[in-house]
C-alpha atoms as a PDB file:
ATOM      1  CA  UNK A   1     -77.436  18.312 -72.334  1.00  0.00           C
ATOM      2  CA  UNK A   2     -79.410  19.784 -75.255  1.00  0.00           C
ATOM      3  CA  UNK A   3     -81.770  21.933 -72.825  1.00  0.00           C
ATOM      4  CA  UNK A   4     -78.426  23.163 -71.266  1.00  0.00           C
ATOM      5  CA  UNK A   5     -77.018  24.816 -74.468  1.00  0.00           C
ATOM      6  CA  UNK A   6     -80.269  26.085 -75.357  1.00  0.00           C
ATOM      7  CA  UNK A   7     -80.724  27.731 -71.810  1.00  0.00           C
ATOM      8  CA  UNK A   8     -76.890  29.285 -72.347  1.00  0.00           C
ATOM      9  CA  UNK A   9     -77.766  30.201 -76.094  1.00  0.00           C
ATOM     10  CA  UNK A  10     -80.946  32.152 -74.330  1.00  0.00           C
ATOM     11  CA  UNK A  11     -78.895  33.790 -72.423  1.00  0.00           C
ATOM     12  CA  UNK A  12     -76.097  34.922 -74.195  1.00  0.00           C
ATOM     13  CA  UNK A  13     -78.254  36.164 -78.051  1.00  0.00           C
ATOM     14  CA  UNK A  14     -80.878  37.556 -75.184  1.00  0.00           C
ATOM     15  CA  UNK A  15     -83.389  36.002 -77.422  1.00  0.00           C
ATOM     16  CA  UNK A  16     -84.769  32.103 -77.594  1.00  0.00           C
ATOM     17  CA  UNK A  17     -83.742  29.198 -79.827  1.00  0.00           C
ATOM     18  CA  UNK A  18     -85.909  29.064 -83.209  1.00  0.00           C
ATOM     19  CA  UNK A  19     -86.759  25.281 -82.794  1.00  0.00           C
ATOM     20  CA  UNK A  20     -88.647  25.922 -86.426  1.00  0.00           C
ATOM     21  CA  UNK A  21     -84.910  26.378 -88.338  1.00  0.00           C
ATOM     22  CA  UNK A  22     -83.663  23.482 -86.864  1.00  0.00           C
ATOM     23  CA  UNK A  23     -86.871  21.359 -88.332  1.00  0.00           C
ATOM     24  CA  UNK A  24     -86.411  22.633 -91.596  1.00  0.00           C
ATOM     25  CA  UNK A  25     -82.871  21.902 -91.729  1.00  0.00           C
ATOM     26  CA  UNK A  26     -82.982  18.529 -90.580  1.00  0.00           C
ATOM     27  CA  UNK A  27     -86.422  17.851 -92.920  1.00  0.00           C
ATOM     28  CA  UNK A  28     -84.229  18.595 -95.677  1.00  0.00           C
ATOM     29  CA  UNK A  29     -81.228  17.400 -97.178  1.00  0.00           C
ATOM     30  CA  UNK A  30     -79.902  19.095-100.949  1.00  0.00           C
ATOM     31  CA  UNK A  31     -83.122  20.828-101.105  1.00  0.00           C
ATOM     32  CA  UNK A  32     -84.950  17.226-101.151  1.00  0.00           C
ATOM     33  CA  UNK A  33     -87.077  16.795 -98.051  1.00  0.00           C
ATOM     34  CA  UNK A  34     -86.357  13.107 -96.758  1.00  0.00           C
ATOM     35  CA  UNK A  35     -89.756  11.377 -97.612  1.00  0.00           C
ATOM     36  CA  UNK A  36     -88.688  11.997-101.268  1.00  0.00           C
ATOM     37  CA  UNK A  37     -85.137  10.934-100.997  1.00  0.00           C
ATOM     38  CA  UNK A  38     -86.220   7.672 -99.198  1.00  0.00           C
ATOM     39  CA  UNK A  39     -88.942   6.862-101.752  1.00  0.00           C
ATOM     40  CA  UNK A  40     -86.494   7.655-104.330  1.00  0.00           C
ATOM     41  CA  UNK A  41     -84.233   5.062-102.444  1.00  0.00           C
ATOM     42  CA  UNK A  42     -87.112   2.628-101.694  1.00  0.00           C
ATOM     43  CA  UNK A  43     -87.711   2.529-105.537  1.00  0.00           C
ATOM     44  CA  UNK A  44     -84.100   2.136-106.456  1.00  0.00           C
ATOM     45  CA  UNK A  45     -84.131  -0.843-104.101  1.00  0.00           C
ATOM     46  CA  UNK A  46     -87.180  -2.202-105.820  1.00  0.00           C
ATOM     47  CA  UNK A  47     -85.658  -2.154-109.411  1.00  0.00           C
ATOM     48  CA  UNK A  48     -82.850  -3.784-108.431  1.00  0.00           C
ATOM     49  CA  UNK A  49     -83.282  -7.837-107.991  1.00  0.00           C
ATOM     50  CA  UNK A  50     -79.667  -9.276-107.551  1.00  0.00           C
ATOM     51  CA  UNK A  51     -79.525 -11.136-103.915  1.00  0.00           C
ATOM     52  CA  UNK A  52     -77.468  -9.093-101.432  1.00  0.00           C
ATOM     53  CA  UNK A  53     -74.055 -10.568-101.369  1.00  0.00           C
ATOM     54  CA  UNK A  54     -73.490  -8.726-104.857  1.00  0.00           C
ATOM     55  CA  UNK A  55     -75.653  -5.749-104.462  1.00  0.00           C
ATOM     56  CA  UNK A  56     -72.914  -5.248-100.964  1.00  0.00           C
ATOM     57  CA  UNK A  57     -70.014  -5.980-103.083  1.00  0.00           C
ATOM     58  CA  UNK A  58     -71.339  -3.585-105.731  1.00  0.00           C
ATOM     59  CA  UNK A  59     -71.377  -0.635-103.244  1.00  0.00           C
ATOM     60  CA  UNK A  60     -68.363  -2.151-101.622  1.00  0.00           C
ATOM     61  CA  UNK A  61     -66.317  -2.128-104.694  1.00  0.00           C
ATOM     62  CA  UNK A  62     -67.637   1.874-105.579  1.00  0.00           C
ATOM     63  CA  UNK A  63     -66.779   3.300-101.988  1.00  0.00           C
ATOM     64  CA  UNK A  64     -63.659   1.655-102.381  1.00  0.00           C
ATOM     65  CA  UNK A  65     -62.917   3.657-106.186  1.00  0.00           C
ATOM     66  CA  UNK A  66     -64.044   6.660-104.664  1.00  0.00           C
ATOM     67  CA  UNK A  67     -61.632   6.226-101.769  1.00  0.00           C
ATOM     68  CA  UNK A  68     -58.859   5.882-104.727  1.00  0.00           C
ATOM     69  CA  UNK A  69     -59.731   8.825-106.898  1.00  0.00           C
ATOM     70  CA  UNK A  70     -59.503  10.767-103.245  1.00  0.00           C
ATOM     71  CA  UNK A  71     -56.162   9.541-102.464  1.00  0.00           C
ATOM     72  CA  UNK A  72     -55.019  10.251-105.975  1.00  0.00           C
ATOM     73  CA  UNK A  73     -55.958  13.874-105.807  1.00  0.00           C
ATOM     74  CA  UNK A  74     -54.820  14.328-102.755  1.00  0.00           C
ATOM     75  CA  UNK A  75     -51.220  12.967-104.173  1.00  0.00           C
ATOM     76  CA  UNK A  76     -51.463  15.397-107.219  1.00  0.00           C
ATOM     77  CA  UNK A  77     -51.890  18.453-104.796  1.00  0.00           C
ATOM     78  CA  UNK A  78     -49.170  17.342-102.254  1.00  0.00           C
ATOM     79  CA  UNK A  79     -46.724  16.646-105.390  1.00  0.00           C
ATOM     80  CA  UNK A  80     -47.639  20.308-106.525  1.00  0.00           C
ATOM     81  CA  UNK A  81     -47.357  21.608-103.113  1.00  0.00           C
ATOM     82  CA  UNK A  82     -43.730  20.001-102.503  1.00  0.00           C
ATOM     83  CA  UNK A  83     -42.511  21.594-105.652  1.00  0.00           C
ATOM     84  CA  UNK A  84     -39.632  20.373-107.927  1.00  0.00           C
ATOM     85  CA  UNK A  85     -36.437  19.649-106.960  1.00  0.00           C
ATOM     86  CA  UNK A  86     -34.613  22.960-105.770  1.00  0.00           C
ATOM     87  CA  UNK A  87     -31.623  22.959-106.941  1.00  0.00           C
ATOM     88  CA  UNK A  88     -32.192  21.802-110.483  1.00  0.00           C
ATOM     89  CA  UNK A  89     -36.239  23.929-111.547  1.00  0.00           C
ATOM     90  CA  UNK A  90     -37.932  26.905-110.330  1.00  0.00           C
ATOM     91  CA  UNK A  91     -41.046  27.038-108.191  1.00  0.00           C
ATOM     92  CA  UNK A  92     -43.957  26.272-110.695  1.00  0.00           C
ATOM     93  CA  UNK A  93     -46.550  27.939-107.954  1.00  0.00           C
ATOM     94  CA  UNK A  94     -47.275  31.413-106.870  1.00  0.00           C
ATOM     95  CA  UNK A  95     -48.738  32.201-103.933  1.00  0.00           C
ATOM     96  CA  UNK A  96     -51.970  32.593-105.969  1.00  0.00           C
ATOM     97  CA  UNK A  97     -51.951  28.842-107.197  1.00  0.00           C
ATOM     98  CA  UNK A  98     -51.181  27.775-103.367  1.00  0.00           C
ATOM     99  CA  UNK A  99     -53.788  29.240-101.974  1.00  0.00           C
ATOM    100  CA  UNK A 100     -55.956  27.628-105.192  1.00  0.00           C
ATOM    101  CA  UNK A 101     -54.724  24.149-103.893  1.00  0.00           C
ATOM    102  CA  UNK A 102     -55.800  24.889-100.192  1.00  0.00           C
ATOM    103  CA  UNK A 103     -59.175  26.022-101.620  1.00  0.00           C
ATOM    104  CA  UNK A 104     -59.078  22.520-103.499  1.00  0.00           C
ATOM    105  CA  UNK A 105     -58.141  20.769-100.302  1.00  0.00           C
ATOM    106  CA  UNK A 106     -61.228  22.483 -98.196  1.00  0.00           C
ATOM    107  CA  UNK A 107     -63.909  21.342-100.893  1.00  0.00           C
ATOM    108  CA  UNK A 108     -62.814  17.932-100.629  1.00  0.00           C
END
């Protein structure tokens, strides 16, 4: 399957794949090549000497806050998106602060 897009991405650019860019990006990850980020990992592991029912819940319990604090911004923007109630406030937003909030939305 691979060779087949790389045979139709010859053909179309008129020029071959540079296998070298792919390398690269897949060697590195944040500008940290991966022998560094697993030694960095490795040694984390190391300091660390609870057993591995509480290390899990540790990282259980901090996905589970991040998941939160992503659901809670996400709330913030959709109550600033739906706007007030008509009848009774103005629209807080202009068009400028809308488009702010969709920015917000595509970073996270």
């Amino acid at each position: 399957m691979v060779s087949l897009i790389e045979k139709e991405y010859s053909r179309l650019m008129v020029k071959p794949l540079d296998q070298r860019k792919e390398e690269l990006r897949r060697e590195k990850f944040c500008g940290a090549s991966l022998l560094t980020l697993r030694a960095k990992a490795k040694k984390r592991l190391a300091r660390d000497t609870r057993n591995f029912k509480t290390k899990a819940m540790d990282e259980l319990t901090i996905f589970r806050e991040r998941q939160l604090e992503m659901q809670d911004k996400q709330r913030d923007m959709l109550a600033r998106m739906e706007g007030p109630d008509w009848p009774r406030l103005d629209w807080p937003l202009s068009n400028a602060d809308a488009r702010h909030v969709g920015d917000a939305e595509d970073i996270i």
